[in-house]
Protein backbone atom coordinates (compact mmCIF):
# COMPACT_ATOMS: atom_id res chain seq x y z
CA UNK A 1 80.62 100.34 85.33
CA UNK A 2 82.51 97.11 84.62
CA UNK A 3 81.45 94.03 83.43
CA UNK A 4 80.70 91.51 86.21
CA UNK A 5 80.13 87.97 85.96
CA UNK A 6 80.54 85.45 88.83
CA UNK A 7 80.53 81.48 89.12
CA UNK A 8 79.95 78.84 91.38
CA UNK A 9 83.09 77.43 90.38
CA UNK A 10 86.19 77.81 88.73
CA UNK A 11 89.45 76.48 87.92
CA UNK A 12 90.84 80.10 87.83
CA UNK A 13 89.52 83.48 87.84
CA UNK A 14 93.03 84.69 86.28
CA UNK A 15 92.76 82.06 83.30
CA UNK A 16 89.24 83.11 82.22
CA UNK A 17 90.14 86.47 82.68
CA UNK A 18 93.14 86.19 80.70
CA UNK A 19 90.93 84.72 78.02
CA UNK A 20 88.48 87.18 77.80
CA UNK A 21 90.80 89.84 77.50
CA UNK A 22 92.42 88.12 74.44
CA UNK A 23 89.28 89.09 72.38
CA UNK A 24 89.98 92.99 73.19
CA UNK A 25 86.88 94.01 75.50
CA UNK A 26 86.00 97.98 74.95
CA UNK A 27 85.36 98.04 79.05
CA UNK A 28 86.88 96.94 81.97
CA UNK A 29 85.20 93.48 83.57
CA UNK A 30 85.77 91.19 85.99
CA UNK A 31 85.36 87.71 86.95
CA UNK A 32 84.91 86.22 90.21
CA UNK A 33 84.28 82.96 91.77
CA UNK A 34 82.85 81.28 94.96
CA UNK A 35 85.27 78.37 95.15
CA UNK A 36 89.05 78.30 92.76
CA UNK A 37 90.31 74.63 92.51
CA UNK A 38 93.62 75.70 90.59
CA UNK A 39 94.21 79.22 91.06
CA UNK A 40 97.64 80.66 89.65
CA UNK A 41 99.91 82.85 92.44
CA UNK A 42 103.04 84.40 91.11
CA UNK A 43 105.71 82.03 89.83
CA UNK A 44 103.22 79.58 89.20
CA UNK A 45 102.34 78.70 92.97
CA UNK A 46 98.92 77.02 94.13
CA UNK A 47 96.11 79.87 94.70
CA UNK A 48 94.11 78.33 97.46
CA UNK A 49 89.95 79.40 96.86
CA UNK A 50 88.30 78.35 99.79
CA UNK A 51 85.14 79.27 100.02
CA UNK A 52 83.85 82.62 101.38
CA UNK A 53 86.80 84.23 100.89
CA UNK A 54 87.10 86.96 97.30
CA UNK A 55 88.73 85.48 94.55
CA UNK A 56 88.54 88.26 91.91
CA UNK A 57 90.34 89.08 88.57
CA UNK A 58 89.85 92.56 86.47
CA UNK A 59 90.50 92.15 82.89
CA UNK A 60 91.41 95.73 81.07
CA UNK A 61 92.86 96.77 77.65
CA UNK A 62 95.31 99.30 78.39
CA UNK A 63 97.52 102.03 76.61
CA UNK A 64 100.57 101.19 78.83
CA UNK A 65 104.24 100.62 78.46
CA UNK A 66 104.80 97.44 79.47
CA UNK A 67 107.69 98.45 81.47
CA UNK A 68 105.31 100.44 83.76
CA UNK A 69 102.96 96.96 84.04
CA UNK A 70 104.89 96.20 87.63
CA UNK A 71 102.98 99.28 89.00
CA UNK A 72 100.11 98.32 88.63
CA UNK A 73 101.02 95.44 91.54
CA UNK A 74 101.34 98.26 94.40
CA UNK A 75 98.00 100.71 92.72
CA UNK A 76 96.09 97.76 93.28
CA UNK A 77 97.33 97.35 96.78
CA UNK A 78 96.78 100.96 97.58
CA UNK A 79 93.26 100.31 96.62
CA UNK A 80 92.82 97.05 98.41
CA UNK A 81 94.18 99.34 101.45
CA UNK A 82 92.12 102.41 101.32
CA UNK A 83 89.26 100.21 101.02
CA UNK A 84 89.53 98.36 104.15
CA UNK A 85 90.50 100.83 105.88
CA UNK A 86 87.08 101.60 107.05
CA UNK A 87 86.28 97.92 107.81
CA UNK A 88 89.66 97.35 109.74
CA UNK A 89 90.15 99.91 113.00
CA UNK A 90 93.77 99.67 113.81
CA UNK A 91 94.54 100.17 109.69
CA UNK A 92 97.43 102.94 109.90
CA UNK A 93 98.89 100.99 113.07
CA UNK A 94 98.73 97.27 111.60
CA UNK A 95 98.24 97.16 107.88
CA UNK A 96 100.81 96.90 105.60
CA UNK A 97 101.78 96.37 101.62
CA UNK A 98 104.95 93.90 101.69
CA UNK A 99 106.59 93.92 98.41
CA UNK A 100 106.06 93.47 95.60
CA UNK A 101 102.31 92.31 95.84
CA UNK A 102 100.85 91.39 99.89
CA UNK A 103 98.72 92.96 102.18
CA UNK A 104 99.95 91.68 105.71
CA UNK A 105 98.17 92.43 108.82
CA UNK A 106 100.58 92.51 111.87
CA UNK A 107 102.82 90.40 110.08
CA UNK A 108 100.06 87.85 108.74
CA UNK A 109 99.03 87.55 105.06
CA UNK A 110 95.51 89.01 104.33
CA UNK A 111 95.57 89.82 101.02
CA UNK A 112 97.60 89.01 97.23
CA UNK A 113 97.76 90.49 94.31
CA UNK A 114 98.67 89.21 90.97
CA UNK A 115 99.44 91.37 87.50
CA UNK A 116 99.60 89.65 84.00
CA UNK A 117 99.33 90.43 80.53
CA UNK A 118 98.26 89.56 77.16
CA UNK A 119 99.89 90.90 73.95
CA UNK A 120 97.12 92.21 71.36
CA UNK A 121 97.20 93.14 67.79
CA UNK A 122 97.15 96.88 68.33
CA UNK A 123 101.01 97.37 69.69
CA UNK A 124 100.05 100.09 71.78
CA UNK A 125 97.99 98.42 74.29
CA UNK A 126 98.31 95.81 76.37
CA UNK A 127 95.07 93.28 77.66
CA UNK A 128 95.82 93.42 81.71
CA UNK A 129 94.44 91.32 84.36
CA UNK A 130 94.91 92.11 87.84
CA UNK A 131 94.20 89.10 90.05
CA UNK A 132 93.47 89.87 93.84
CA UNK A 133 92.99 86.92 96.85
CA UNK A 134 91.57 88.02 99.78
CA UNK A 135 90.87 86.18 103.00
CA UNK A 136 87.74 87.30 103.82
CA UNK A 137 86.17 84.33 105.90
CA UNK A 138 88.77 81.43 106.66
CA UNK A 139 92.86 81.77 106.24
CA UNK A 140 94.45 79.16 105.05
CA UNK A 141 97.33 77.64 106.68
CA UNK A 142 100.95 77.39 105.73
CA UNK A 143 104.17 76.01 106.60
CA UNK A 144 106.12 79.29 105.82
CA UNK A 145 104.30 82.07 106.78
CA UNK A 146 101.59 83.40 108.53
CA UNK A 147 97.83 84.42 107.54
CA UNK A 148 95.18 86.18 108.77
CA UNK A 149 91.13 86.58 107.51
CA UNK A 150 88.96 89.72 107.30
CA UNK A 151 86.69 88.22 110.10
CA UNK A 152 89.47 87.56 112.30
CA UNK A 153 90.45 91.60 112.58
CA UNK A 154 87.59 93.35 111.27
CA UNK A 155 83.99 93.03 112.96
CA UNK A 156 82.32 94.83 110.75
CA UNK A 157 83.14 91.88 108.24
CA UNK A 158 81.14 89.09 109.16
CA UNK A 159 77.81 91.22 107.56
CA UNK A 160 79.67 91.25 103.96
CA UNK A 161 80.20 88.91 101.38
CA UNK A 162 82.62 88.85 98.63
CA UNK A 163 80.29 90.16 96.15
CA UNK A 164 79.74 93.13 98.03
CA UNK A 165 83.33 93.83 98.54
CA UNK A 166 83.82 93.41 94.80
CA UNK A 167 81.51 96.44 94.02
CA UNK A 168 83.57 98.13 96.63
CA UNK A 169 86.14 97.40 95.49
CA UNK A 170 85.98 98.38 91.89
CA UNK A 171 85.03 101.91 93.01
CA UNK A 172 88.37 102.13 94.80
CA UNK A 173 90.31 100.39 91.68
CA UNK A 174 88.72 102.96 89.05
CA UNK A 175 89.59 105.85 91.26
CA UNK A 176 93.41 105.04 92.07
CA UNK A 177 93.63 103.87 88.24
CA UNK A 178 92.59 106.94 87.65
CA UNK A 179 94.87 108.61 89.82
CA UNK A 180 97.83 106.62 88.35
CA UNK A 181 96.94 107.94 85.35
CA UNK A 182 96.83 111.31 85.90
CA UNK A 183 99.84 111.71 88.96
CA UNK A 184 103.39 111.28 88.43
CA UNK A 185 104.25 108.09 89.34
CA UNK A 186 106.72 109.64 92.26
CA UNK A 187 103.48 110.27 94.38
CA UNK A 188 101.63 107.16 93.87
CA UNK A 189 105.71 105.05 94.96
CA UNK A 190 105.56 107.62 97.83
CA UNK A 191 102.09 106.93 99.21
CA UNK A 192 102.95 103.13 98.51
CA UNK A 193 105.94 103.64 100.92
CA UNK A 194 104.13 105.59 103.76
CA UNK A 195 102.05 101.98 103.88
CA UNK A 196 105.10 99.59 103.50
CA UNK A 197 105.97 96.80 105.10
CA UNK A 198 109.75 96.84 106.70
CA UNK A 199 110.07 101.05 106.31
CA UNK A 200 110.90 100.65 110.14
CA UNK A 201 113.21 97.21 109.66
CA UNK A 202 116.45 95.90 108.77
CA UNK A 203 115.90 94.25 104.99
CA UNK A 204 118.56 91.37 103.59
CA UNK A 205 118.26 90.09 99.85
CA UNK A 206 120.24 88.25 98.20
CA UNK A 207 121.07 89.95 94.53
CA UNK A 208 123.48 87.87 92.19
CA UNK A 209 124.58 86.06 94.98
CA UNK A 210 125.70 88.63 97.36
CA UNK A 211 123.65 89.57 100.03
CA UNK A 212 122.61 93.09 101.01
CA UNK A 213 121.43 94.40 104.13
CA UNK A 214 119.91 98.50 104.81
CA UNK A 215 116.78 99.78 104.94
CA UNK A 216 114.07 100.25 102.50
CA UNK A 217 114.38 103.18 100.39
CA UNK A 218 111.20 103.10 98.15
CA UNK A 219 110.32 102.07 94.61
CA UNK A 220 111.92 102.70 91.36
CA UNK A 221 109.78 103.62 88.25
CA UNK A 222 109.36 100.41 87.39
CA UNK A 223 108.14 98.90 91.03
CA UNK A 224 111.63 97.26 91.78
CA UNK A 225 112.83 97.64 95.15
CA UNK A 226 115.17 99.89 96.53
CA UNK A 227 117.37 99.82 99.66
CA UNK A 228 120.20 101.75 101.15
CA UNK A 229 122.72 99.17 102.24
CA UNK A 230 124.65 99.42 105.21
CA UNK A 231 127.69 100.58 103.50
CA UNK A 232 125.42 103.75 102.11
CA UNK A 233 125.25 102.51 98.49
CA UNK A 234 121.55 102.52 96.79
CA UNK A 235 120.54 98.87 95.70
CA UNK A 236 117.68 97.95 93.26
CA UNK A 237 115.88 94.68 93.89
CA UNK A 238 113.92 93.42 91.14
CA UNK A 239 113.72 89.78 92.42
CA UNK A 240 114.35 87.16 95.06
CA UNK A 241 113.52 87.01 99.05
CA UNK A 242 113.77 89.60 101.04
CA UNK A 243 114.31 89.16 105.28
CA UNK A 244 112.81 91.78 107.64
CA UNK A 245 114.54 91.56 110.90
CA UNK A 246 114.35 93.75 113.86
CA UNK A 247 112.80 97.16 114.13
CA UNK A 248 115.03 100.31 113.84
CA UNK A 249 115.46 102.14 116.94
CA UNK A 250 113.40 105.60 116.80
């Protein structure tokens, strides 16, 4: 069982995560808090804690490439998934994993996910933490896209609280871990993509600045995104915005 400590308050789950992972725990922990005033999003933006809502970080030392480190972005969303997929009813209809690192429902933003890492003095492993934002009682509101909260979809939500979805949630995190682990990575990308958000769209990226358009393809072994363009060439995306537009006809 993993370490658990939680707080009133806290500038960051990620950052005292990050720290505690410096010293080299023997076991997997986490660290969660009731309200984040300066939580860290990827590329530095503004984690908003209201709250209510699970604000959660894992901290692990790990025997891991740190090439395959990007994968552990889309395990943790396959875990995230599978575990609310008894809370939310329309889950194989609605719920999706956008890429690299959301959980969208219909469209909205439930759920992110952020991967880091620490260097340690043994070579071979790496100290991750493995940051994940859910809106489990309020969503907050942006200018750019949309968001959704557990409560809002799920009924059977408004009897939990984060810190029972924590212990739920690190049952589903050990087990997919563990299945990452032991599977070739192949299987874990494919599952990933039977979830995906925009398998059924038109996807435009700009890469170096020419912009492709096709259709999602899958993941390479080292989580970047691929697409088959329109002109039947196979694209890999490791960066940048990516545009869903309309549905493919069936």
């Amino acid at each position: 069982m993993a370490k658990i400590e939680i707080f009133d308050t806290l500038p960051s789950t990620q950052s005292l995560a990050l720290a505690r992972v410096r010293l080299g725990p023997s076991e997997a922990g986490w660290i969660m808090a009731r309200e984040q005033t300066k939580g860290i999003g990827r590329h530095g933006k503004t984690w908003i804690g209201t709250k209510g809502n699970f604000m959660a970080s894992r901290y692990e030392v790990m025997a891991v490439d740190v090439r395959s480190v990007p994968q552990l972005s889309f395990v943790t969303a396959l875990a995230v998934y599978e575990m609310l997929r008894p809370l939310v009813p329309d889950t194989d209809q609605f719920m999706r994993i956008k890429w690299p690192n959301d959980i969208l429902h219909r469209g909205r933003k439930l759920c992110g996910i952020l991967v880091q890492t620490e260097t340690l003095p043994d070579p071979e492993k790496l100290g991750v933490v493995i940051g994940i934002g859910l809106n489990m009682a309020a969503a907050p509101i942006f200018d750019d896209y949309l968001t959704c909260s557990l409560r809002d979809i799920s009924a059977q939500a408004k009897g939990l609280n984060a810190e029972a979805m924590l212990h739920k949630l690190n049952g589903h995190l050990d087990g997919v871990l563990n299945l990452w682990r032991e599977k070739a990575w192949s299987d874990m990308a494919a599952a990933w993509l039977k979830r995906a958000y925009g398998r059924d769209r038109t996807l435009s990226v700009e890469n170096d600045g020419v912009t492709i358009s096709g259709r999602l393809k899958g993941l390479d072994d080292f989580g970047a995104l691929q697409i088959t363009g329109d002109d039947g060439k196979l694209y890999t995306i490791t960066g940048g915005d990516v545009i869903y537009g309309d549905k493919i006809p069936v």
